[in-house]
N, C-alpha and C. Protein backbone atom coordinates (compact mmCIF):
# COMPACT_ATOMS: atom_id res chain seq x y z
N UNK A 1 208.58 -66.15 7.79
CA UNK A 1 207.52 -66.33 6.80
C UNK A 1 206.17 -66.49 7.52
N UNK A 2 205.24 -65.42 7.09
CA UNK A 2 204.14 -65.51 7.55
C UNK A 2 203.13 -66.99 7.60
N UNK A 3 202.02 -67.59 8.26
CA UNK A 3 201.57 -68.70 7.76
C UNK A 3 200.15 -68.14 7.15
N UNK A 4 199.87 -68.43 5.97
CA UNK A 4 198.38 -68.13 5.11
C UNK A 4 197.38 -68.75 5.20
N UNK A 5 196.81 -68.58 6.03
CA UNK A 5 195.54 -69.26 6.57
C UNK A 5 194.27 -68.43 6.11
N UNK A 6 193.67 -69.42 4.47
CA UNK A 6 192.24 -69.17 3.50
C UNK A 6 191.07 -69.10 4.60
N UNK A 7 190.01 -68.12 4.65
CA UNK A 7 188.86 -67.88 5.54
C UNK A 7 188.26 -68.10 4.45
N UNK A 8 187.03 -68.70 4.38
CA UNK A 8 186.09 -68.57 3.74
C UNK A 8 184.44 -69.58 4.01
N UNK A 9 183.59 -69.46 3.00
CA UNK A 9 182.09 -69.59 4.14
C UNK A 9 181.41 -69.07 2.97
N UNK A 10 179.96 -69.35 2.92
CA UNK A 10 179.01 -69.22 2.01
C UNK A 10 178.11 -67.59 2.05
N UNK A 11 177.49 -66.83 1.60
CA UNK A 11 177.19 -66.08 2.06
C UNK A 11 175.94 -65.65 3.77
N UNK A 12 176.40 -65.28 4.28
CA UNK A 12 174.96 -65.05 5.44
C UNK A 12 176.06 -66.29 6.65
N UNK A 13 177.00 -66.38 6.39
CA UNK A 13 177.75 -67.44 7.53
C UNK A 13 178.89 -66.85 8.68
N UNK A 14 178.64 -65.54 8.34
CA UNK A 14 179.47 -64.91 9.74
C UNK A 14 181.33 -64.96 9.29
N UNK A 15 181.22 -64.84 7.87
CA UNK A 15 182.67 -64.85 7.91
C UNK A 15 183.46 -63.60 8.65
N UNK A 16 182.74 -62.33 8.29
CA UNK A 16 183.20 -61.19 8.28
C UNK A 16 183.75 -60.98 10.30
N UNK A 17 182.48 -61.21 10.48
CA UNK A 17 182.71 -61.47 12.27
C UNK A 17 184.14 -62.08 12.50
N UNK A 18 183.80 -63.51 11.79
CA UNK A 18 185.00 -64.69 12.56
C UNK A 18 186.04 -63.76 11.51
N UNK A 19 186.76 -63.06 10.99
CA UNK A 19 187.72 -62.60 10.46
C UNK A 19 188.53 -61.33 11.21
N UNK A 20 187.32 -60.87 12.05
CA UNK A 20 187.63 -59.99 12.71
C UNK A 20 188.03 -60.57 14.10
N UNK A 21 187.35 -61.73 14.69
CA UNK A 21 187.50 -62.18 15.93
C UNK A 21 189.24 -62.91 15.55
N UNK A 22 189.36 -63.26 13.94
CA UNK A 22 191.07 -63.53 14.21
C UNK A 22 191.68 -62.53 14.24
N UNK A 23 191.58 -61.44 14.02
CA UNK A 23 192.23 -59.65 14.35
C UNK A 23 192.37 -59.83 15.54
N UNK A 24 191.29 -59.53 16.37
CA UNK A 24 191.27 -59.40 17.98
C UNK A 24 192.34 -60.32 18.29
N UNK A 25 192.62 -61.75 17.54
CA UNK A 25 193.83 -62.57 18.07
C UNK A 25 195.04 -62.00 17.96
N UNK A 26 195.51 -60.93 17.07
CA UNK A 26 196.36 -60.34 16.39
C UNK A 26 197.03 -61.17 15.24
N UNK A 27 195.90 -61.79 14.59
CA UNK A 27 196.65 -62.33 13.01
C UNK A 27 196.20 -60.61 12.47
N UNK A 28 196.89 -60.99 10.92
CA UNK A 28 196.53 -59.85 9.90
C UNK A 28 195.37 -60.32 8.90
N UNK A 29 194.65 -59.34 8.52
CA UNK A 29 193.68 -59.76 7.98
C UNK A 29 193.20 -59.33 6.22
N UNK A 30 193.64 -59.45 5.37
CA UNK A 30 193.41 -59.60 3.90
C UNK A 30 191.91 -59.61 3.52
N UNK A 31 191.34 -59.02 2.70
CA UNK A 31 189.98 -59.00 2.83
C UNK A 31 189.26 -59.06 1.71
N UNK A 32 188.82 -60.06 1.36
CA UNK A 32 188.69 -59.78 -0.54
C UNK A 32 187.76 -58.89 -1.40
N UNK A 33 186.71 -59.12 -0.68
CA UNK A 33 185.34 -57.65 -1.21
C UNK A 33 185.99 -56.30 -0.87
N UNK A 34 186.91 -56.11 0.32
CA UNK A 34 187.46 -54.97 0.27
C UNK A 34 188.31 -54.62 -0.66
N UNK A 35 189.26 -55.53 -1.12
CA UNK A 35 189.80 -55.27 -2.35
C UNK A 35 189.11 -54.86 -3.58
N UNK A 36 188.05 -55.75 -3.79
CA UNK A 36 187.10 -55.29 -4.84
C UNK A 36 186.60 -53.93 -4.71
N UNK A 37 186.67 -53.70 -3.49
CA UNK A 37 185.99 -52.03 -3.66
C UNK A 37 186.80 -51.24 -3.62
N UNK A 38 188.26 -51.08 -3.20
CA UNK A 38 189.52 -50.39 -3.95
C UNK A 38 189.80 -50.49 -5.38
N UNK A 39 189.42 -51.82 -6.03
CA UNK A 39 189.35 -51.88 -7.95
C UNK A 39 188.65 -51.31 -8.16
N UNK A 40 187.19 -50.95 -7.80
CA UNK A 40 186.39 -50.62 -8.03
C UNK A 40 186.47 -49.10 -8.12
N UNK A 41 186.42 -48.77 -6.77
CA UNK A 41 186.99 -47.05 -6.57
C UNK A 41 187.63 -46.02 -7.88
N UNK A 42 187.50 -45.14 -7.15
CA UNK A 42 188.06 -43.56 -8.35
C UNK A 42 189.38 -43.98 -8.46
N UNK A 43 190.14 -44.12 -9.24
CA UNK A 43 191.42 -44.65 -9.98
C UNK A 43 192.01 -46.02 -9.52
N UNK A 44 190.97 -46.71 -9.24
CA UNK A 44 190.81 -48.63 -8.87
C UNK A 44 191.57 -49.33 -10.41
N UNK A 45 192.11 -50.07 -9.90
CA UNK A 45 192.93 -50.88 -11.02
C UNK A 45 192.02 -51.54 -12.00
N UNK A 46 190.89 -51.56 -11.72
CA UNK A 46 189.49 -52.90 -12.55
C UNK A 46 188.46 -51.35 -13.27
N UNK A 47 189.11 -50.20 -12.83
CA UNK A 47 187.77 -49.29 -13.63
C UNK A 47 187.85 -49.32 -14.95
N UNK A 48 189.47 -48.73 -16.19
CA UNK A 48 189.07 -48.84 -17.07
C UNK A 48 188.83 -49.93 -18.02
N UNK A 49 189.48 -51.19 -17.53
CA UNK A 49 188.89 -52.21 -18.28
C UNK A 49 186.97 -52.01 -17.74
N UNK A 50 186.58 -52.58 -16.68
CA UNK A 50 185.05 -52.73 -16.50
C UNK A 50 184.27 -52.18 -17.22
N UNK A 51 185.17 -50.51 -17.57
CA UNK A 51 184.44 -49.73 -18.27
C UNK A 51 184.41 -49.75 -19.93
N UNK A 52 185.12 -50.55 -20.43
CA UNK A 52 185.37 -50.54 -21.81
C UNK A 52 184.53 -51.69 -22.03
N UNK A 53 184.17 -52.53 -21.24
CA UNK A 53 183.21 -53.47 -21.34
C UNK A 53 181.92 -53.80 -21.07
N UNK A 54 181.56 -52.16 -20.13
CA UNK A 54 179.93 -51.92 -19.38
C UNK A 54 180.11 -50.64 -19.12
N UNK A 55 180.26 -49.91 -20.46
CA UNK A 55 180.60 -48.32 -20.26
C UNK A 55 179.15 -47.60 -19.21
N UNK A 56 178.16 -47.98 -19.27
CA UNK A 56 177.61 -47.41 -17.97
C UNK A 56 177.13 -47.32 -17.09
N UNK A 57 178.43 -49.04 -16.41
CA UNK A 57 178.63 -48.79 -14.72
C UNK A 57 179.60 -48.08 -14.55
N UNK A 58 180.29 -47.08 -14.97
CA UNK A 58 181.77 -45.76 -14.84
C UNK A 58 180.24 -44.98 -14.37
N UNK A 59 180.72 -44.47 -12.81
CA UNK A 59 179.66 -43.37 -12.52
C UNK A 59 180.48 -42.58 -11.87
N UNK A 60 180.55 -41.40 -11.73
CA UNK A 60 181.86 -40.65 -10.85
C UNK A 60 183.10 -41.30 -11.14
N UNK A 61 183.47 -41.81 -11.83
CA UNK A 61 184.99 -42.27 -12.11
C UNK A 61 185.32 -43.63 -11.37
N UNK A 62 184.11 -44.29 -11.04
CA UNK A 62 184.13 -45.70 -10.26
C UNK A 62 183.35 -46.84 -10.70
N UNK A 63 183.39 -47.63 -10.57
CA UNK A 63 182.56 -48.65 -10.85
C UNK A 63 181.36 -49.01 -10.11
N UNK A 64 180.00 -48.88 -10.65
CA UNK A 64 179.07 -49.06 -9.79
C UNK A 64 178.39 -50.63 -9.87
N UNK A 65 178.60 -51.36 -8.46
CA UNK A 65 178.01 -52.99 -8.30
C UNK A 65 176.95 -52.93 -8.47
N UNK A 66 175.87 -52.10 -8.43
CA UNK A 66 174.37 -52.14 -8.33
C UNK A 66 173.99 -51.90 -10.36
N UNK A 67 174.71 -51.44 -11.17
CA UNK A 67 174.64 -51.57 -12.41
C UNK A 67 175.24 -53.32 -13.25
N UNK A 68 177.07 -53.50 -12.32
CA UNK A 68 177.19 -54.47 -12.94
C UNK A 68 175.77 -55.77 -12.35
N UNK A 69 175.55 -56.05 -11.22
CA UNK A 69 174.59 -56.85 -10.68
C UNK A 69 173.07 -56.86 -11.65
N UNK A 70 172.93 -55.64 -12.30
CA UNK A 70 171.88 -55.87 -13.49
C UNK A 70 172.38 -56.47 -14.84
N UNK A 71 173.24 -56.01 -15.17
CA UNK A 71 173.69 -56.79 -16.03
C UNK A 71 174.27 -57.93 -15.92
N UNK A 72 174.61 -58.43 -14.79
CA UNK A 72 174.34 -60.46 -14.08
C UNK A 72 172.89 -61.19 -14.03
N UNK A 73 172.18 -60.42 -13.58
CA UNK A 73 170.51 -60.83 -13.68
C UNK A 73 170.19 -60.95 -14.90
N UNK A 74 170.88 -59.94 -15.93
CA UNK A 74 169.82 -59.83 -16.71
C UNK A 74 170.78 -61.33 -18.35
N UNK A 75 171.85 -61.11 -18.12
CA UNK A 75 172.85 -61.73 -18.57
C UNK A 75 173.78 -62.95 -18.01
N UNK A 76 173.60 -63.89 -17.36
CA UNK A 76 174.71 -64.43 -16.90
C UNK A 76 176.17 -64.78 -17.34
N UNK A 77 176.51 -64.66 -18.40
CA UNK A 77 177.53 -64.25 -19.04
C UNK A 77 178.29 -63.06 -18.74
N UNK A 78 177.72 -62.61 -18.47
CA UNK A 78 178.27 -61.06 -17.83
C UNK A 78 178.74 -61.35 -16.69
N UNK A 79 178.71 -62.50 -16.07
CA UNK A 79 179.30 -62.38 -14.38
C UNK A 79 180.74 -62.69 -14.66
N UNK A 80 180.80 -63.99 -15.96
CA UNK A 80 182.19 -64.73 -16.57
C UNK A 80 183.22 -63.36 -16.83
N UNK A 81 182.47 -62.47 -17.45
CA UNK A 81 183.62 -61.08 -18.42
C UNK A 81 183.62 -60.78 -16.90
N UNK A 82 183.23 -60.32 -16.26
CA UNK A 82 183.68 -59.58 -14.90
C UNK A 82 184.70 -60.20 -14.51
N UNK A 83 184.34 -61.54 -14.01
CA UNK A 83 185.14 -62.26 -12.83
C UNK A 83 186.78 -62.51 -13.84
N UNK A 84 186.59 -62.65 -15.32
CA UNK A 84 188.11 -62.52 -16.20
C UNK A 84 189.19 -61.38 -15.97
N UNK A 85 187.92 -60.05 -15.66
CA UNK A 85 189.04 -59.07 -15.29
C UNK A 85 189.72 -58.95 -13.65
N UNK A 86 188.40 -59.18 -13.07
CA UNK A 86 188.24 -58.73 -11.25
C UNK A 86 189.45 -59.59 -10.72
N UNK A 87 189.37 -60.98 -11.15
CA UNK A 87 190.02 -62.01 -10.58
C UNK A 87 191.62 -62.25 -10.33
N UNK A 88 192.23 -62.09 -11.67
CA UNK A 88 193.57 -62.00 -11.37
C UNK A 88 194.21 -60.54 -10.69
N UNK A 89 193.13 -58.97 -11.10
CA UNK A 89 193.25 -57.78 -10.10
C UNK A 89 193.52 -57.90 -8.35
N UNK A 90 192.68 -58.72 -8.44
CA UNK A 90 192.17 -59.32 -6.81
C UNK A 90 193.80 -60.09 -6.18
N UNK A 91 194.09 -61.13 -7.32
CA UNK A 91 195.13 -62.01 -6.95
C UNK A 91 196.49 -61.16 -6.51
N UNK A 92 196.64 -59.74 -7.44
CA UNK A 92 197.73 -59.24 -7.21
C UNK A 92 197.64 -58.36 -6.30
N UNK A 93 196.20 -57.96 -5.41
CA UNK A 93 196.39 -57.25 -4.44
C UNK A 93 196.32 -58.29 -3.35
N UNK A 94 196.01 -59.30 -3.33
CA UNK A 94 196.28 -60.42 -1.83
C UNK A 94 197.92 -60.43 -2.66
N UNK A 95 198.37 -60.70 -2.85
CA UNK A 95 200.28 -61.25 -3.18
C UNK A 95 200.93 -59.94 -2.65
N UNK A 96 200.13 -58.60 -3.25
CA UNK A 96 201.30 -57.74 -2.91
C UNK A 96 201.16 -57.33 -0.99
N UNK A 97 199.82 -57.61 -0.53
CA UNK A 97 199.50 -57.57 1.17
C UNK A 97 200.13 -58.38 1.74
N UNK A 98 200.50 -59.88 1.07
CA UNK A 98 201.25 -61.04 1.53
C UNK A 98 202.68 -60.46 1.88
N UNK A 99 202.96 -60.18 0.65
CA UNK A 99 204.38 -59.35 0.91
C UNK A 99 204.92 -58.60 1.81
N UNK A 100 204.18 -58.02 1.49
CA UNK A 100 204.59 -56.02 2.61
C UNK A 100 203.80 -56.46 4.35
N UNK A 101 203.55 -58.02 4.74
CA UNK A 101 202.86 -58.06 5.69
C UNK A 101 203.80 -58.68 6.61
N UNK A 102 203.91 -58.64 7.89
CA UNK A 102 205.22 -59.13 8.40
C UNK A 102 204.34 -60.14 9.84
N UNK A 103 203.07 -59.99 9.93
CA UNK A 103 202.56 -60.83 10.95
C UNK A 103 203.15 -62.51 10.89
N UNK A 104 202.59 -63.03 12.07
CA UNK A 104 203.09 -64.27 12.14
C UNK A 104 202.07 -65.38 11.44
N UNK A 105 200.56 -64.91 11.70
CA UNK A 105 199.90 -65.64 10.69
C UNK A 105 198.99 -64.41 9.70
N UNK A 106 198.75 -64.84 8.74
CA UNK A 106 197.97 -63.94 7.55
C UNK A 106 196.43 -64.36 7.61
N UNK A 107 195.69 -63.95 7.43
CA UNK A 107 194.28 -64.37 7.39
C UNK A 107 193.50 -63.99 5.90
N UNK A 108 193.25 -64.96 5.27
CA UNK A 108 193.12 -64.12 3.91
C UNK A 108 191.47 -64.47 3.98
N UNK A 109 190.45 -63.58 3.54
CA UNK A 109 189.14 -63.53 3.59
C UNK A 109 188.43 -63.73 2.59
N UNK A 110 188.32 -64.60 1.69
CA UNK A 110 187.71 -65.06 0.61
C UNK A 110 186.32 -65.68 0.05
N UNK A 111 185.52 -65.38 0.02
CA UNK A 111 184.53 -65.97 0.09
C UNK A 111 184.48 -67.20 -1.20
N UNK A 112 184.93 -66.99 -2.05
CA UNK A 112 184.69 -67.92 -3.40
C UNK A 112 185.72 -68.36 -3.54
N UNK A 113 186.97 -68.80 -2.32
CA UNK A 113 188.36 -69.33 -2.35
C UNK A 113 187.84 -70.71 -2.86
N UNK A 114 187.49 -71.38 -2.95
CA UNK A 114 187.62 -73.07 -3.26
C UNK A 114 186.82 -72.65 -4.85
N UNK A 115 185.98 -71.89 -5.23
CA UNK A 115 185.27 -71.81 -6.29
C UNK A 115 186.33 -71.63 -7.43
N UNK A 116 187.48 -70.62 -6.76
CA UNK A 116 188.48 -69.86 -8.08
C UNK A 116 189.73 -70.85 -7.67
N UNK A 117 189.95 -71.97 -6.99
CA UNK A 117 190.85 -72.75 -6.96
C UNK A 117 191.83 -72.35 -6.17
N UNK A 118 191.55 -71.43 -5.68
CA UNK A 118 192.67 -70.70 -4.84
C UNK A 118 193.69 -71.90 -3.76
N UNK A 119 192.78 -72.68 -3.10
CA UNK A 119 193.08 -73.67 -1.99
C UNK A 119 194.79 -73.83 -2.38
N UNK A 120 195.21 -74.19 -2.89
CA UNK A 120 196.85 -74.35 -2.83
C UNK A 120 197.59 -73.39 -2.35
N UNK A 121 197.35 -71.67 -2.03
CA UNK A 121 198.25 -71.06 -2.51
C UNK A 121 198.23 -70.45 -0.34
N UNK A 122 197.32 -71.23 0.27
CA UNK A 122 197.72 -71.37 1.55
C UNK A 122 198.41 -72.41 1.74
N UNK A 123 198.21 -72.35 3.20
CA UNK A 123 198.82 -73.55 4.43
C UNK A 123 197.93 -74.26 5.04
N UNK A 124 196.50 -73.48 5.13
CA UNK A 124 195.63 -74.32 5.70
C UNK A 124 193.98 -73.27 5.31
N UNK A 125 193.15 -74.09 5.56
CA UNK A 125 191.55 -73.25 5.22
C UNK A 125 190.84 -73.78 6.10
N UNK A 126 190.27 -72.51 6.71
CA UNK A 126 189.44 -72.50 7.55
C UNK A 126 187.82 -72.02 6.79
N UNK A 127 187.06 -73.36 7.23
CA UNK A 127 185.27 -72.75 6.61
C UNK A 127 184.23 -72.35 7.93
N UNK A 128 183.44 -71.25 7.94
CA UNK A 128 182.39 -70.94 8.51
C UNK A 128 181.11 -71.41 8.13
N UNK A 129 180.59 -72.00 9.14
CA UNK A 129 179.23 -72.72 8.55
C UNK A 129 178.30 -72.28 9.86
N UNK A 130 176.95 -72.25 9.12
CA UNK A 130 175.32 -72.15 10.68
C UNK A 130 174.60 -72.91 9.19
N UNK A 131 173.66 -73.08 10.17
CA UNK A 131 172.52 -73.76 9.33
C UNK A 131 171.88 -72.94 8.34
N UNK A 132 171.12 -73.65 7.02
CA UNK A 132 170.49 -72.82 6.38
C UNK A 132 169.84 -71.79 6.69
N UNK A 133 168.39 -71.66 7.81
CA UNK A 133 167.58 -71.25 8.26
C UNK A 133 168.31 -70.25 9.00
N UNK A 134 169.44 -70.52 9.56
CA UNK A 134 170.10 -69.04 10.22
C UNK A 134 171.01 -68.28 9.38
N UNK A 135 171.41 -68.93 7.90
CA UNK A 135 172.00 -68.26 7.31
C UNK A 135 171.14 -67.18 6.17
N UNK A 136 169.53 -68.04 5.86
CA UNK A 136 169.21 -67.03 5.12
C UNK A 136 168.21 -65.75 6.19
N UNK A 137 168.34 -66.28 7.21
CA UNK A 137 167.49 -65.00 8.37
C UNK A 137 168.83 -63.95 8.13
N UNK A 138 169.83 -64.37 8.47
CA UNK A 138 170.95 -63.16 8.39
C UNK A 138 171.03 -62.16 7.17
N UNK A 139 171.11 -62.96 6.05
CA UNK A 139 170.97 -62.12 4.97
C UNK A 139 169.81 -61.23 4.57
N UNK A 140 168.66 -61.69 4.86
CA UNK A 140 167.39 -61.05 4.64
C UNK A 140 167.02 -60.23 5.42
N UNK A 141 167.75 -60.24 6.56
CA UNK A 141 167.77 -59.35 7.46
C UNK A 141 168.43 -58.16 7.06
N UNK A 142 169.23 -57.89 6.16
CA UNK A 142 170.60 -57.00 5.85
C UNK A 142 169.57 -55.88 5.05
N UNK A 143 168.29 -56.36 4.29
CA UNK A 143 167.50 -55.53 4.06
C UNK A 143 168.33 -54.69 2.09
N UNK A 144 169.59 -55.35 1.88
CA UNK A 144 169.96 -54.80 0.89
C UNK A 144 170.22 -55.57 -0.64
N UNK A 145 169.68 -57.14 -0.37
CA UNK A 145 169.32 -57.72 -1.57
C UNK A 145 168.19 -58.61 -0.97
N UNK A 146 167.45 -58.78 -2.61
CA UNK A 146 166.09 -59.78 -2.40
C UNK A 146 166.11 -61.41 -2.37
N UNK A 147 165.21 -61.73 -2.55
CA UNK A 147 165.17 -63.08 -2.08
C UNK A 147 166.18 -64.24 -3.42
N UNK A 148 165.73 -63.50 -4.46
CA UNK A 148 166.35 -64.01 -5.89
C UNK A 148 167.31 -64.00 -6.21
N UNK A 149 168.19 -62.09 -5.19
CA UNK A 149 169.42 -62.16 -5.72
C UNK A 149 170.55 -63.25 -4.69
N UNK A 150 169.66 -63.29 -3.21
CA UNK A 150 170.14 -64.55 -2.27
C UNK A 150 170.64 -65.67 -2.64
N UNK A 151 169.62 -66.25 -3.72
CA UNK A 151 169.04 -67.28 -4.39
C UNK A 151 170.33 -67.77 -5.33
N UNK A 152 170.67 -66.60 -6.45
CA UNK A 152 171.38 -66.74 -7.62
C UNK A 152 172.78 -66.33 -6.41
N UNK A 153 173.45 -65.92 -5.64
CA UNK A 153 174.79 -65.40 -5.46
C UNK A 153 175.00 -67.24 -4.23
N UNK A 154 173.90 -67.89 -3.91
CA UNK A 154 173.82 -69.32 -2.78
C UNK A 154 174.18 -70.15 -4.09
N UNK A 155 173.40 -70.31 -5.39
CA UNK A 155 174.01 -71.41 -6.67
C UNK A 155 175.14 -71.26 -7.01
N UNK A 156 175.80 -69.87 -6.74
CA UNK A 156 176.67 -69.91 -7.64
C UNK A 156 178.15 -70.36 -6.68
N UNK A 157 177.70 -70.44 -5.48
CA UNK A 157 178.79 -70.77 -4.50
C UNK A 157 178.58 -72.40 -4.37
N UNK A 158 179.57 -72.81 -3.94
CA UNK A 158 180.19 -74.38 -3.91
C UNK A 158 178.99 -74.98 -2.42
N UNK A 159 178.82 -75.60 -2.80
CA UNK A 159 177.63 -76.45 -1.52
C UNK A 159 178.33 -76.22 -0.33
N UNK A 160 177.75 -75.96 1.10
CA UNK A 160 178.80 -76.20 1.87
C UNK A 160 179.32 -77.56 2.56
N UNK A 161 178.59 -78.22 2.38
CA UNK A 161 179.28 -79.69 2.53
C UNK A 161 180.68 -79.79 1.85
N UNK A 162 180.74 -79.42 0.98
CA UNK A 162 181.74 -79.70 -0.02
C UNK A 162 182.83 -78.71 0.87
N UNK A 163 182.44 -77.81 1.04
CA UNK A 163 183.57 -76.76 1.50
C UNK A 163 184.13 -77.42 2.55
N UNK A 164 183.29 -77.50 3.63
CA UNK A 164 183.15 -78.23 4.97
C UNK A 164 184.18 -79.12 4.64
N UNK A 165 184.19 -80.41 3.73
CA UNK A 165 185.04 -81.90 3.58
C UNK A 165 186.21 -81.24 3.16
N UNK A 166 186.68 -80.14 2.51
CA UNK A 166 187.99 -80.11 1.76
C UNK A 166 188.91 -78.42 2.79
N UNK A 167 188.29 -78.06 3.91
CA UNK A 167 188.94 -77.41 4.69
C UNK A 167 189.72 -78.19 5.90
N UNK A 168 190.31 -77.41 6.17
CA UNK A 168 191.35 -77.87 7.17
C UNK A 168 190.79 -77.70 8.65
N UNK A 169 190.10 -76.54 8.93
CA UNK A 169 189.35 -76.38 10.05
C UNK A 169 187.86 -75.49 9.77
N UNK A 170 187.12 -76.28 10.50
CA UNK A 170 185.38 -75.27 9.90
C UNK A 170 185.06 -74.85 11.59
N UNK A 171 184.29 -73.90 11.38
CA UNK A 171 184.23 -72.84 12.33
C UNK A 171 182.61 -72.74 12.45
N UNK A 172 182.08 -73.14 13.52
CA UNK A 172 180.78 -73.08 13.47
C UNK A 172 180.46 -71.50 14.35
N UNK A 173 179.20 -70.90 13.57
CA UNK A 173 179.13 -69.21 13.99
C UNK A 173 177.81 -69.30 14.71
N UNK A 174 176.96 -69.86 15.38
CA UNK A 174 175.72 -70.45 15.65
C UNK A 174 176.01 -69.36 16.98
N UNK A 175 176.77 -68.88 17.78
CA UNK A 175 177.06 -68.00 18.63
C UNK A 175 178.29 -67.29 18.48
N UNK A 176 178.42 -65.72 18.90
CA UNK A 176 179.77 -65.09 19.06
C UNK A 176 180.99 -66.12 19.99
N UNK A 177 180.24 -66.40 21.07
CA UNK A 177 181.28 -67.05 22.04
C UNK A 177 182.13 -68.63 21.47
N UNK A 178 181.03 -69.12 20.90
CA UNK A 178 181.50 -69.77 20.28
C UNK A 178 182.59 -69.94 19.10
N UNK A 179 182.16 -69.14 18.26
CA UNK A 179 183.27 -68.83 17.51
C UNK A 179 184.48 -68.04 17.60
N UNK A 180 184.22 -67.40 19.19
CA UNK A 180 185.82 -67.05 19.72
C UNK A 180 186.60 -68.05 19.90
N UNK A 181 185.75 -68.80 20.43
CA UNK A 181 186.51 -70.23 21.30
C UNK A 181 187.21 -71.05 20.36
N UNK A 182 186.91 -71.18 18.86
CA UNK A 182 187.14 -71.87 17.77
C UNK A 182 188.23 -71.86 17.39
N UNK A 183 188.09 -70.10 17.19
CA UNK A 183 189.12 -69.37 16.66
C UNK A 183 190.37 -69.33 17.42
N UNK A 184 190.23 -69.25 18.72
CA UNK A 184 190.97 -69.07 19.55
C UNK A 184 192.14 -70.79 19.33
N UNK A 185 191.45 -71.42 19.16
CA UNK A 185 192.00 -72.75 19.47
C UNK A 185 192.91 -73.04 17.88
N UNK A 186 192.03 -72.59 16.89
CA UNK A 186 192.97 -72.48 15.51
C UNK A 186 194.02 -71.64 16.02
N UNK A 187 194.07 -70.67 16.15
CA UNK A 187 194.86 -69.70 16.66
C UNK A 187 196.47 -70.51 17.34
N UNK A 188 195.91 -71.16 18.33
CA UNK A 188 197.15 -71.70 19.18
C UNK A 188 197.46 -73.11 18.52
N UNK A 189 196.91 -73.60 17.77
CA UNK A 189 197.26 -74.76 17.32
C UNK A 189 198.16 -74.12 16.10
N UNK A 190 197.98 -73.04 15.10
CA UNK A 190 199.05 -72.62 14.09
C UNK A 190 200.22 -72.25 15.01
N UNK A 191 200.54 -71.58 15.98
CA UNK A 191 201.08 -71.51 16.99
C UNK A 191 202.15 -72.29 17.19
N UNK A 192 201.74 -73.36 17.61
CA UNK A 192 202.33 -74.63 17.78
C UNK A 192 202.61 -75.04 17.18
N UNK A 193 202.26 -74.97 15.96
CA UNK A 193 202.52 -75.83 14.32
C UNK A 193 204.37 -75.10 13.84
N UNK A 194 204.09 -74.06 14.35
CA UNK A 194 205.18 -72.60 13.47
C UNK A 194 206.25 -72.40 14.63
N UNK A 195 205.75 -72.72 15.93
CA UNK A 195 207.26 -73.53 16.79
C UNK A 195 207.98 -74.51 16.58
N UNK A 196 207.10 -75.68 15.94
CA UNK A 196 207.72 -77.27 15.25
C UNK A 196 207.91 -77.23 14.43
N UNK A 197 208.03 -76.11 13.38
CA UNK A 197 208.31 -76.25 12.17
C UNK A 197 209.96 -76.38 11.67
């Protein structure tokens, strides 16, 4: 039995990096926005509901984020009907990767894991944290949302203090080397955990 070890981190906090630096360890890696963009995709499990409910984000036979994201700005209610359909879609593509995955630890990549309650359905959660000031240079740097939409997608995520107190291990990203070293040490401590078990 694989061990399920929750990644997750606020936006602009280097999850994506530290998810990959647990690859390089050879865990497996689960990825949740990637999932969303397979629902999303030309015969994605989330198109024809999305579409019976925001008939025109269906563009090429896919769902387009840059339409639903106006109708979040312009509606916040509209994020609730999304996240009713997206959410349990999402759940059954991490369960069925869990499955068909035979590594020794799983790495599941979540960004809004503590928001959707997920925390039980690991073994342990790991949070990525840098300081404000380096987390919103990262994002604004990305050059592909504004300061507002930063603004509204930072409220709608759980403080990171909060994340920080209710994970099992937090991962500071303030350098690459550093967060090898982190990782590396989660790494051998599940290790050790799944020899004594």
């Amino acid at each position: 039995m694989s061990f399920r070890l929750g990644l997750t981190g606020s936006i602009g906090m280097g999850k994506s990096t530290t998810a990959q630096i647990f690859e390089d360890f050879g865990c497996a890696i689960w990825d949740a926005d990637a999932a969303v963009h397979r629902l999303y995709g030309p015969g994605g499990a989330a198109v024809a509901s999305l579409a019976e409910v925001f008939p025109d984000a269906l563009v090429n036979g896919a769902v387009s984020r840059d339409v639903l994201k106006r109708y979040i700005e312009q509606d916040r209610s509209s994020l609730r009907k999304i996240e009713a359909i997206v959410h349990p879609l999402v759940r059954d593509d991490r369960d069925a990767f869990a499955k068909s995955n035979l590594a020794s630890i799983i790495v599941f990549d979540i960004p809004l894991l503590f928001e959707t309650g997920a925390e039980s359905e690991f073994d342990a959660v790991a949070c990525v944290r840098v300081s404000d000031d380096v987390q919103k240079s990262r994002v604004m740097a990305r050059d592909t949302m504004t300061e507002a939409q930063f603004k509204m997608i930072r409220d709608k995520q759980m403080p990171m203090f909060e994340k920080c107190d209710r994970a099992d291990f937090i991962i500071e990203t303030d350098t690459l080397d550093h967060a090898r070293a982190q990782v590396k040490d989660i790494v051998q401590k599940i290790k050790g955990w799944r020899k004594h078990a």
